[in-house]
Protein backbone atom coordinates (compact mmCIF):
# COMPACT_ATOMS: atom_id res chain seq x y z
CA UNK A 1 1.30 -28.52 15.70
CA UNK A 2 -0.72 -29.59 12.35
CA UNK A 3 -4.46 -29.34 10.54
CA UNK A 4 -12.71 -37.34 7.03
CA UNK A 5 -12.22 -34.16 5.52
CA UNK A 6 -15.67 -32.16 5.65
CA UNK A 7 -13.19 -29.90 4.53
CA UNK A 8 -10.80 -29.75 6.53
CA UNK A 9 -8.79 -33.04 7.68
CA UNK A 10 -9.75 -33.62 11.56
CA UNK A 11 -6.76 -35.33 12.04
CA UNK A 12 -4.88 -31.53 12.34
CA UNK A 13 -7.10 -30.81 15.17
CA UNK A 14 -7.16 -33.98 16.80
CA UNK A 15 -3.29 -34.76 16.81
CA UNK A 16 -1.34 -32.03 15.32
CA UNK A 17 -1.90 -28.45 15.00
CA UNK A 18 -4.02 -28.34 18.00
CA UNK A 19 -1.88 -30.37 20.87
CA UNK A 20 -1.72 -27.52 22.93
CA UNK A 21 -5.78 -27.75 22.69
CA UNK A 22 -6.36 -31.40 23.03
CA UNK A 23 -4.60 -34.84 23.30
CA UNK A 24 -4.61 -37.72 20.89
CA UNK A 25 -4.25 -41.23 20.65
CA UNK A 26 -1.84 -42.86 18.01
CA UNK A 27 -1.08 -46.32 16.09
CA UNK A 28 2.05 -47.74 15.01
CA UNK A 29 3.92 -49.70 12.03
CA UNK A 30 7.50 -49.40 11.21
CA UNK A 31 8.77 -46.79 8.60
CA UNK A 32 9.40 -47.47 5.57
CA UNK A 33 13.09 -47.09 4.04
CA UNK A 34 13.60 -44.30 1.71
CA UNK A 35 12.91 -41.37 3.91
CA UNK A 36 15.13 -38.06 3.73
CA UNK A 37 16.65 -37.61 7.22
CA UNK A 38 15.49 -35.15 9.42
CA UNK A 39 17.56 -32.10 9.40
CA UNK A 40 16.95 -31.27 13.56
CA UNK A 41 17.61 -33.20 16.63
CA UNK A 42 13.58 -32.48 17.02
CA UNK A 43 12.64 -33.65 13.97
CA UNK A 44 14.43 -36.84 14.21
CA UNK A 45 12.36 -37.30 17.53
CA UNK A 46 9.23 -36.85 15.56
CA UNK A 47 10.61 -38.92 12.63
CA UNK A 48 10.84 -41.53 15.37
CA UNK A 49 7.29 -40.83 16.87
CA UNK A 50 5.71 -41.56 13.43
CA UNK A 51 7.93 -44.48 12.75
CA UNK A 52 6.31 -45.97 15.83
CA UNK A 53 8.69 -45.91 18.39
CA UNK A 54 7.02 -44.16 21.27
CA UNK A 55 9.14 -44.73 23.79
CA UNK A 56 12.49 -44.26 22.08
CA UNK A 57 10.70 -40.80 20.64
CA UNK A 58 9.76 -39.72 24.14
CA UNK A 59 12.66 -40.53 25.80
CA UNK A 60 15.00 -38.58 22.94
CA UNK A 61 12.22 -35.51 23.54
CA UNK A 62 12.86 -35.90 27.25
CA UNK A 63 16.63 -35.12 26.78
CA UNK A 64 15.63 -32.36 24.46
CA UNK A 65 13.60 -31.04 26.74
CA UNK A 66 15.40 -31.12 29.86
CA UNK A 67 18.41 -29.69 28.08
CA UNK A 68 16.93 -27.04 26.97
CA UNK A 69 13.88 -26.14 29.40
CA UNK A 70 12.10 -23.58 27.65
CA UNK A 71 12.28 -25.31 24.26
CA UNK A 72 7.94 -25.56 23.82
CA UNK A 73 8.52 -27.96 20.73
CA UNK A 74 10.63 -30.47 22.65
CA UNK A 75 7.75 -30.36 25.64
CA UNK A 76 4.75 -30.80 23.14
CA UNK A 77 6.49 -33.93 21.67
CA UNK A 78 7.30 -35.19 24.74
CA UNK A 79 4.04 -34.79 25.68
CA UNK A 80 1.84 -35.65 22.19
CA UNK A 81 4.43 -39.29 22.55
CA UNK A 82 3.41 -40.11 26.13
CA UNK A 83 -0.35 -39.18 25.09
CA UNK A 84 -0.25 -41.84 21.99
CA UNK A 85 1.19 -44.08 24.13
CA UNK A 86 -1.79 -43.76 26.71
CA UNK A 87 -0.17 -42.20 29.88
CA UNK A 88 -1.86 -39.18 29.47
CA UNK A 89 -2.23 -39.66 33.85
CA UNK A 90 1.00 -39.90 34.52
CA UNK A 91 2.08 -37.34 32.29
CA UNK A 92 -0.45 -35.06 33.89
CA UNK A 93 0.99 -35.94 37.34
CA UNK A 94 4.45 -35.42 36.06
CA UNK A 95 3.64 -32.01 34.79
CA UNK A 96 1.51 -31.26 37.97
CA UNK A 97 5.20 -32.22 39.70
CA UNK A 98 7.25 -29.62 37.17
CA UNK A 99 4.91 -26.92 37.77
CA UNK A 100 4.98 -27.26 41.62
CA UNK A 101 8.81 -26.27 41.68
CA UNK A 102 10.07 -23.38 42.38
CA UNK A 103 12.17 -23.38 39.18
CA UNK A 104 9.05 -24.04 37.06
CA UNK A 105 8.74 -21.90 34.10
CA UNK A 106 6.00 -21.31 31.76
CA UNK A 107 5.69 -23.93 29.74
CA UNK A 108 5.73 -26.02 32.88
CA UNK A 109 2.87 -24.83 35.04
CA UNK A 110 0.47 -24.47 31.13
CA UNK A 111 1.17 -27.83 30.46
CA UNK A 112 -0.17 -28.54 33.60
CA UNK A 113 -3.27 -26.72 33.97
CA UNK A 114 -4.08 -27.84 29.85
CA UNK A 115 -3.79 -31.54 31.31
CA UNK A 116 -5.94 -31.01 34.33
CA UNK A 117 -8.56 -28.76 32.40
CA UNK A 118 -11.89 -29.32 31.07
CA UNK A 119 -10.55 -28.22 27.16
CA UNK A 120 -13.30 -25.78 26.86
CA UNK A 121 -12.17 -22.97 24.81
CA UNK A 122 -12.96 -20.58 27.11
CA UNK A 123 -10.72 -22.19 29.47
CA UNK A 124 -7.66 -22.63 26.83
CA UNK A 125 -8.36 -19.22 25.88
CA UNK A 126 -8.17 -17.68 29.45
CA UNK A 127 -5.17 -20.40 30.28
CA UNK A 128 -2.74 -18.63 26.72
CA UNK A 129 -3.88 -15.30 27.74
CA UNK A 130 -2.78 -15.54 31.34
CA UNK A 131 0.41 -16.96 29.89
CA UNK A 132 1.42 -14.61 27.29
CA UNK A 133 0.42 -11.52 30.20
CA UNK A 134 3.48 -13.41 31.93
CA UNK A 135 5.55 -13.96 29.33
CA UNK A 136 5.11 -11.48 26.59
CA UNK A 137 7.94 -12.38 24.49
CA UNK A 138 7.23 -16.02 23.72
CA UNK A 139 5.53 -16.34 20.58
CA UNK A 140 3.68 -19.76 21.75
CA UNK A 141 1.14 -18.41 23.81
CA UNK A 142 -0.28 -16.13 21.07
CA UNK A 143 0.00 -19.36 18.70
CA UNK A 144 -2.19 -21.35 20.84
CA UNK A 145 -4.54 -18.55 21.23
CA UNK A 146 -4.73 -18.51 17.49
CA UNK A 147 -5.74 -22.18 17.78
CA UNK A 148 -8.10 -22.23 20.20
CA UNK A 149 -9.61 -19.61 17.85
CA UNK A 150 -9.24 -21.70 14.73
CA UNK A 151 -11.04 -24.84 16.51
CA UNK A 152 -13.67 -22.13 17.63
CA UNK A 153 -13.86 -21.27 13.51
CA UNK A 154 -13.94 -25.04 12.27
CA UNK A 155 -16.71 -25.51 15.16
CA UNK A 156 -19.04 -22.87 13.70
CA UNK A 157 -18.38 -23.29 10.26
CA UNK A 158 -20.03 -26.73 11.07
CA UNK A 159 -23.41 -25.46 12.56
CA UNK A 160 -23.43 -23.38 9.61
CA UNK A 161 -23.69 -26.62 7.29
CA UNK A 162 -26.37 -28.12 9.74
CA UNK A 163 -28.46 -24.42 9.89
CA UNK A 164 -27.98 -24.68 6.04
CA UNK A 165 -28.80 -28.73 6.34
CA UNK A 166 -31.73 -27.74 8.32
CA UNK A 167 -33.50 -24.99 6.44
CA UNK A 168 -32.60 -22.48 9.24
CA UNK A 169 -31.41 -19.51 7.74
CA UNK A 170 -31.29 -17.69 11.16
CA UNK A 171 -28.71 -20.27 12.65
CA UNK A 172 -27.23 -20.28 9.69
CA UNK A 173 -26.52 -16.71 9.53
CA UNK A 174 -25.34 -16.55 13.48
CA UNK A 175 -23.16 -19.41 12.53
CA UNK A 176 -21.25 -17.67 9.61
CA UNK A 177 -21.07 -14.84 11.75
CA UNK A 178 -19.54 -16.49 15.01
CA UNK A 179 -17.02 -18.36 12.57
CA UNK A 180 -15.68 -15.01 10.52
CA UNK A 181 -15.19 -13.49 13.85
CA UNK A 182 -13.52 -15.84 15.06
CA UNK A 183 -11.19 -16.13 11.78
CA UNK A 184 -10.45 -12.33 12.58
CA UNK A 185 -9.61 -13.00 15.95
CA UNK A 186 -7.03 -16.17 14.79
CA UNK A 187 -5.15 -13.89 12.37
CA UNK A 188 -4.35 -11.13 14.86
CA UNK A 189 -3.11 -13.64 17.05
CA UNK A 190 -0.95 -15.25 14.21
CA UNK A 191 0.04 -11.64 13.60
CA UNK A 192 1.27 -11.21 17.55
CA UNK A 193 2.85 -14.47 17.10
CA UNK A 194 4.57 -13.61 13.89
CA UNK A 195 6.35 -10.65 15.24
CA UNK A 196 8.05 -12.04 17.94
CA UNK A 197 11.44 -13.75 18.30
CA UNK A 198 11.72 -17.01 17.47
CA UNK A 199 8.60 -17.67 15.85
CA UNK A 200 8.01 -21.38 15.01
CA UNK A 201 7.03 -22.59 11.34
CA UNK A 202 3.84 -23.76 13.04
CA UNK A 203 2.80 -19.91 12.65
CA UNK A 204 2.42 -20.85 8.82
CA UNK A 205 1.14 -24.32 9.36
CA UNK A 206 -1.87 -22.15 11.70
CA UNK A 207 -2.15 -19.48 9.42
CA UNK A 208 -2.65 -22.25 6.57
CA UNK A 209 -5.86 -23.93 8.05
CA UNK A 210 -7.08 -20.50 8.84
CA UNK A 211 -7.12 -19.30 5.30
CA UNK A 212 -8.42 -23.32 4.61
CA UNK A 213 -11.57 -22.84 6.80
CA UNK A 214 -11.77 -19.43 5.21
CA UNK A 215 -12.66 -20.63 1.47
CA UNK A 216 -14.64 -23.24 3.27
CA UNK A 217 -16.70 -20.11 4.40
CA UNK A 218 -16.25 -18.46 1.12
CA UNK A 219 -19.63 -17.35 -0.42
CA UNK A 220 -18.06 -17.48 -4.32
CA UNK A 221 -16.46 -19.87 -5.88
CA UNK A 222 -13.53 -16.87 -6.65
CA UNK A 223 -13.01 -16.48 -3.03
CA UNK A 224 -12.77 -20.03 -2.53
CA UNK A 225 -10.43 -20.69 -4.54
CA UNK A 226 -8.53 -17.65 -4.00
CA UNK A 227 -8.24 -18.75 0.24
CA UNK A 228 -7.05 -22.23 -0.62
CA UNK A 229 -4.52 -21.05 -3.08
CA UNK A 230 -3.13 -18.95 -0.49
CA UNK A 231 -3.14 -21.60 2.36
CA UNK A 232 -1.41 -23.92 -0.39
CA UNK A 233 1.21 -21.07 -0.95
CA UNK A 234 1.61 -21.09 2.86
CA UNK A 235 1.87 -24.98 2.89
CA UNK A 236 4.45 -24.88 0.41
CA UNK A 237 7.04 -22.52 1.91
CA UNK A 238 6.59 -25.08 5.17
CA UNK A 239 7.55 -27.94 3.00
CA UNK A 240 10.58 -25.94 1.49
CA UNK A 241 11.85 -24.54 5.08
CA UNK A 242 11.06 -27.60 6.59
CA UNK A 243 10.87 -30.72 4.07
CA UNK A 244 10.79 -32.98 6.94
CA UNK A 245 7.83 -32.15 8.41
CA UNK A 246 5.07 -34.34 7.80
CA UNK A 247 2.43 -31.54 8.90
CA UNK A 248 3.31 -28.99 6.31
CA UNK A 249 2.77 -32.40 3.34
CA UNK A 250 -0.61 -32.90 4.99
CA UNK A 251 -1.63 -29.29 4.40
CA UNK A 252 0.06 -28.99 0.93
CA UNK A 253 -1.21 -31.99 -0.18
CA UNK A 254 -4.95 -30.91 1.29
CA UNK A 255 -5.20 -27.45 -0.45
CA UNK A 256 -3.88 -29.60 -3.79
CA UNK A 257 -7.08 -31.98 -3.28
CA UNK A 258 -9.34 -29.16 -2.62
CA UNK A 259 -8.06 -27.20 -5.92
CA UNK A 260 -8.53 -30.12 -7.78
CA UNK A 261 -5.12 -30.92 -8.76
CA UNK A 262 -5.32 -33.87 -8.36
CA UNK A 263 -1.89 -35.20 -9.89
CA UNK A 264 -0.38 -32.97 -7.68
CA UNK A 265 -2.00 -34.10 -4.86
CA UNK A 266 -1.48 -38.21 -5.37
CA UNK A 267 2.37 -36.57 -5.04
CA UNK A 268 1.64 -34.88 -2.20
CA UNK A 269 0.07 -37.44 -0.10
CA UNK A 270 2.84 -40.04 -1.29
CA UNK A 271 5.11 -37.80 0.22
CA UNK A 272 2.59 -37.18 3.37
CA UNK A 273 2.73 -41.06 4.12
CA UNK A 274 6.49 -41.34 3.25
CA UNK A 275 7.03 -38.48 5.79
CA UNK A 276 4.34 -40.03 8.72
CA UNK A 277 4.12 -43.96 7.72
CA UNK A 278 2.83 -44.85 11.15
CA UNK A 279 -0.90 -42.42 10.57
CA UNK A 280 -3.84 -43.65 8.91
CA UNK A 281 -4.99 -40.40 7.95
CA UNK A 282 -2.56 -39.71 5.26
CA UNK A 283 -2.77 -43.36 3.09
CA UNK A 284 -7.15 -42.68 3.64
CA UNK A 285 -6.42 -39.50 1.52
CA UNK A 286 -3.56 -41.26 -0.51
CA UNK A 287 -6.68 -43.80 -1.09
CA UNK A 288 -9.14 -41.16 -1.93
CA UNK A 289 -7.11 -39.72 -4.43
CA UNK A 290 -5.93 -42.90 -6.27
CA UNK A 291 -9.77 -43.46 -6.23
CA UNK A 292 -10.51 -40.14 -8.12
CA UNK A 293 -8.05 -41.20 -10.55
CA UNK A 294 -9.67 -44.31 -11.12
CA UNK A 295 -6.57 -46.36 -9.82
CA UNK A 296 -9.29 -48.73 -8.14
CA UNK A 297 -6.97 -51.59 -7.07
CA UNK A 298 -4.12 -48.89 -5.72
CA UNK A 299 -6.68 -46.85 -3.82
CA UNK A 300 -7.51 -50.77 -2.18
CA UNK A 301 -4.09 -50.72 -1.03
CA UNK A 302 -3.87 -47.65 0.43
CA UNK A 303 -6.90 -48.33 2.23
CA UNK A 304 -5.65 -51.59 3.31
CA UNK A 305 -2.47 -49.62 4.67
CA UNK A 306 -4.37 -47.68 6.58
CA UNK A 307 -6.71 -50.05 8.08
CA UNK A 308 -3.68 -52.17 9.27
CA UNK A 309 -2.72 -49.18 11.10
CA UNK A 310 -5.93 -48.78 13.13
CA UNK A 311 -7.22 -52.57 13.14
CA UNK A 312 -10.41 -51.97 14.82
CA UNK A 313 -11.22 -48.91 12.56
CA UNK A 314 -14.07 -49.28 9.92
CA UNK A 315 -13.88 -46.95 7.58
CA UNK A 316 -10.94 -47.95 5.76
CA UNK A 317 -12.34 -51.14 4.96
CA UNK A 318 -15.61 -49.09 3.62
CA UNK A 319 -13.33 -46.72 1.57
CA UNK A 320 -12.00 -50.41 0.57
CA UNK A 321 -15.84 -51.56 -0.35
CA UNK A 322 -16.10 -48.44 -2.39
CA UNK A 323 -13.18 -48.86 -4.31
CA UNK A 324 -14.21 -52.60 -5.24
CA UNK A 325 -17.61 -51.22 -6.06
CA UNK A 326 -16.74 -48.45 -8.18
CA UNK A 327 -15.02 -51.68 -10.23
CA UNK A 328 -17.81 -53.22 -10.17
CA UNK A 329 -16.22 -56.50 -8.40
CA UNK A 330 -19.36 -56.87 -6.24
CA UNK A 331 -18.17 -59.97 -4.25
CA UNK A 332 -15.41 -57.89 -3.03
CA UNK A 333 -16.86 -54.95 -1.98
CA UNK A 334 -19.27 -57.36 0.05
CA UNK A 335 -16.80 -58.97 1.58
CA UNK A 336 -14.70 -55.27 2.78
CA UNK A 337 -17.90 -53.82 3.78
CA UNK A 338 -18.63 -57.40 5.94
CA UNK A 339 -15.22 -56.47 7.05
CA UNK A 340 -15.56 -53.59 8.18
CA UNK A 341 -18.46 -54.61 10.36
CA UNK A 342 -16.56 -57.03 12.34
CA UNK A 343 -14.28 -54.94 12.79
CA UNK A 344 -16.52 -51.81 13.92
CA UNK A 345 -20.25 -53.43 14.31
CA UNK A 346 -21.72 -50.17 15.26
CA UNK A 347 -20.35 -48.70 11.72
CA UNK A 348 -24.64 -48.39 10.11
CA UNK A 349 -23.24 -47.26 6.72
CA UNK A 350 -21.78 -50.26 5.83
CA UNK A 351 -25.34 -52.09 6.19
CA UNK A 352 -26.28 -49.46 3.44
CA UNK A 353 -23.55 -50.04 1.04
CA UNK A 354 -23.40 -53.91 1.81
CA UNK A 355 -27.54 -54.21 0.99
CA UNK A 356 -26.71 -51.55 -2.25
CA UNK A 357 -23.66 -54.28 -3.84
CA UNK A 358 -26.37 -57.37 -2.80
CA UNK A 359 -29.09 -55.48 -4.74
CA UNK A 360 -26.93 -55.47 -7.70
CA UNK A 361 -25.80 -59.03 -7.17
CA UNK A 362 -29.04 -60.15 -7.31
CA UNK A 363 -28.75 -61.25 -3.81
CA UNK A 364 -32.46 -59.86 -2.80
CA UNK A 365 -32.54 -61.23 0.29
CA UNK A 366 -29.17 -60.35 1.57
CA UNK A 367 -30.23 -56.85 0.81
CA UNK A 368 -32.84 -56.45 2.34
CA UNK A 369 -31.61 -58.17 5.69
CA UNK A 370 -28.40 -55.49 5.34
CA UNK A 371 -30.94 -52.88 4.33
CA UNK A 372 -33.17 -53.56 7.16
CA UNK A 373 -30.04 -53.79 9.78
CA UNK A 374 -29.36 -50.39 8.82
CA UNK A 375 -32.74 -49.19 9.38
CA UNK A 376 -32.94 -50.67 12.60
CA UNK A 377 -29.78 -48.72 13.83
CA UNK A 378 -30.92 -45.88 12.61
CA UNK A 379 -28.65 -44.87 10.05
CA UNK A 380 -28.83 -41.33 8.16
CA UNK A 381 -30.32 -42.00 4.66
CA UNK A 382 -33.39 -43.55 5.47
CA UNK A 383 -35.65 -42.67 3.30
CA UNK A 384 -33.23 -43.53 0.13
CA UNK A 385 -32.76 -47.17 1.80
CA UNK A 386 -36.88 -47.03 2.50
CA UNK A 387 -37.02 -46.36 -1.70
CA UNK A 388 -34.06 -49.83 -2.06
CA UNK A 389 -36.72 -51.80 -0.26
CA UNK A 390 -39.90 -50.68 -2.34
CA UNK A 391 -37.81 -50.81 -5.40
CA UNK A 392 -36.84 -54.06 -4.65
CA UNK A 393 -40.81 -55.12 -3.80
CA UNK A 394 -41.88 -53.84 -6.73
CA UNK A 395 -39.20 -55.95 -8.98
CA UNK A 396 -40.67 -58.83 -11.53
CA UNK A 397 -41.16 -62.05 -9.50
CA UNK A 398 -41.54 -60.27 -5.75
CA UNK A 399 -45.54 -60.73 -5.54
């Protein structure tokens, strides 16, 4: 379980933290040599997920899991492998199978009904609720709830931005409201969770992205600080427990960026990508940091890493533009942000910054065709694109 960023890195809810909330979809490219080995049978099956190897890593979770049943981790690998891998419908039907015996346990008949469910929250939250009445003593069940909660947080701490965005200080308001509550409700699950046997590490990794979206909330710059400093601390003791587990560098490495450390960040995320060299995400923020550091043609790398990971993906070859542009080596960025449209054509901000590196190229008319694409599909910043064109009319020679 693990935690773009808008402050906190989707990639935790989409893939990580969260699988007991949603599915994801993966990408693939051999692992570098170098690693540390894994220091569990489980971890080595995740080592292998990230490395690429889905089938290999599901059929070594398989094992896991049918040798030991009630193992949750070995299930949720098994299962986050067959989703990357796209047979989320016959995993579904193979889960609807386990839960139909009469020697299904938990874990069985849950998995189930999460795979046949809508993923509302209300649903997950009623579905761990029902689960932990059963079974008490698992400390899984209170975890999840925690998560559901935490995506409920994340959720409102975004309307909050657009109330704020919008000049409405009475959805605003609600929306800050809704999230803290359901921050509140998160940590007295964690605290459930924490007391019971057997409670995983992903208690920590949870408990990290709660205190994250907790500065994000923050209303001082103290208390910001103060909530991502302990998330980091919380981070931390993941990657000393557990120094093979990529989700507890992604979270480290996060709070590190957020802090403004930004040295020890660029370590963290090197060790992030080391840890998980088949996922974009981590080489983007590798990127992003390089980029901050003004390592221009390193953060092009990165990006380049990460866009040969997820080929048809734009925004690494935007990330690439930028990076190129910041340098000012204008045919370059042209060429990643052209890039990047081929390979995503409904990506409208890279009409913006491909008419923005043709305005300084000189290249009027390229701009404004690039300017006026991204008009046309209706991109965000209209109005500053709107002031490109009349800034470009009003230039010496244009009447």
């Amino acid at each position: 379980m693990r935690a773009s960023r808008a402050r906190m890195p989707r990639g935790w809810l989409a893939c990580g933290a969260a699988l007991l909330v949603a599915g994801c979809a993966g990408v693939v490219m051999p692992q570098p040599a170098g690693g540390t080995l894994p220091s569990t049978p489980v971890e080595e099956a995740e080592a292998q997920r990230r490395a690429g190897d889905l089938d290999g890593a599901a059929s070594r979770f398989a094992l896991l899991r049918d040798g030991a049943p009630a193992d949750v981790r070995a299930h949720l690998g098994y299962l986050r492998a067959q989703l990357e891998a796209g047979r989320r419908s016959a995993v579904r039907d193979e889960y609807a199978q386990r839960a139909s015996l009469p020697a299904a346990l938990e874990v069985d008949r849950v998995l189930a009904e999460r795979l046949a469910g809508d993923g509302a929250s209300s649903t997950l939250r009623d579905l761990y609720q029902r689960a932990l009445q059963r079974e008490p003593g698992s400390p899984w069940w209170p975890l999840a709830i925690a998560e559901v909660e935490l995506a409920e947080a994340d959720a409102w701490r975004l309307r909050r931005e657009e109330g704020r965005a919008a000049g409405d200080r009475g959805a605003e308001k609600d929306a800050d409201l809704q999230a803290r509550a359901a921050l509140v409700r998160a940590d007295a699950a964690l605290d459930r969770a924490a007391t019971l046997p057997g409670a995983p590490l992903e208690v920590d990794i949870v408990r990290g992205y709660v205190r994250a979206v907790e500065g994000d909330l923050a209303a001082t710059s103290a208390a910001r600080q103060a909530a991502y400093r302990a998330a980091l601390d919380g981070f931390e003791r993941v990657t000393v427990l557990a120094p093979a587990r990529a989700d507890g560098w992604y979270g480290l490495a996060d709070m590190q960026t957020r802090l403004g450390d930004s040295g020890e960040s660029l370590r963290g995320w090197m060790e992030a990508v080391r840890r998980s060299p088949a996922d974009a995400y981590p080489r983007m923020e590798l990127g992003r940091t390089l980029q901050q550091l003004g390592r221009m043609e390193d953060a092009a790398r990165a990006y380049e890493q990460a866009a040969r990971l997820r080929p048809r993906w734009a925004e690494p070859w935007i990330r690439i533009g930028d990076s190129w542009a910041e340098d000012e080596r204008w045919e370059r960025a042209a060429d990643a942000y052209r890039t990047a449209l081929e390979r995503e054509p409904g990506a409208v901000e890279a009409w913006a910054r491909l008419g923005a590196v043709l305005e300084r190229r000189g290249d009027r008319a390229g701009a404004r065709d690039a300017y006026g694409r991204y008009l046309e599909q209706g991109g965000e910043r209209k109005q500053a694109v709107q002031r490109a064109l009349e800034r470009m009319d009003r230039a010496p020679g244009q009447r």
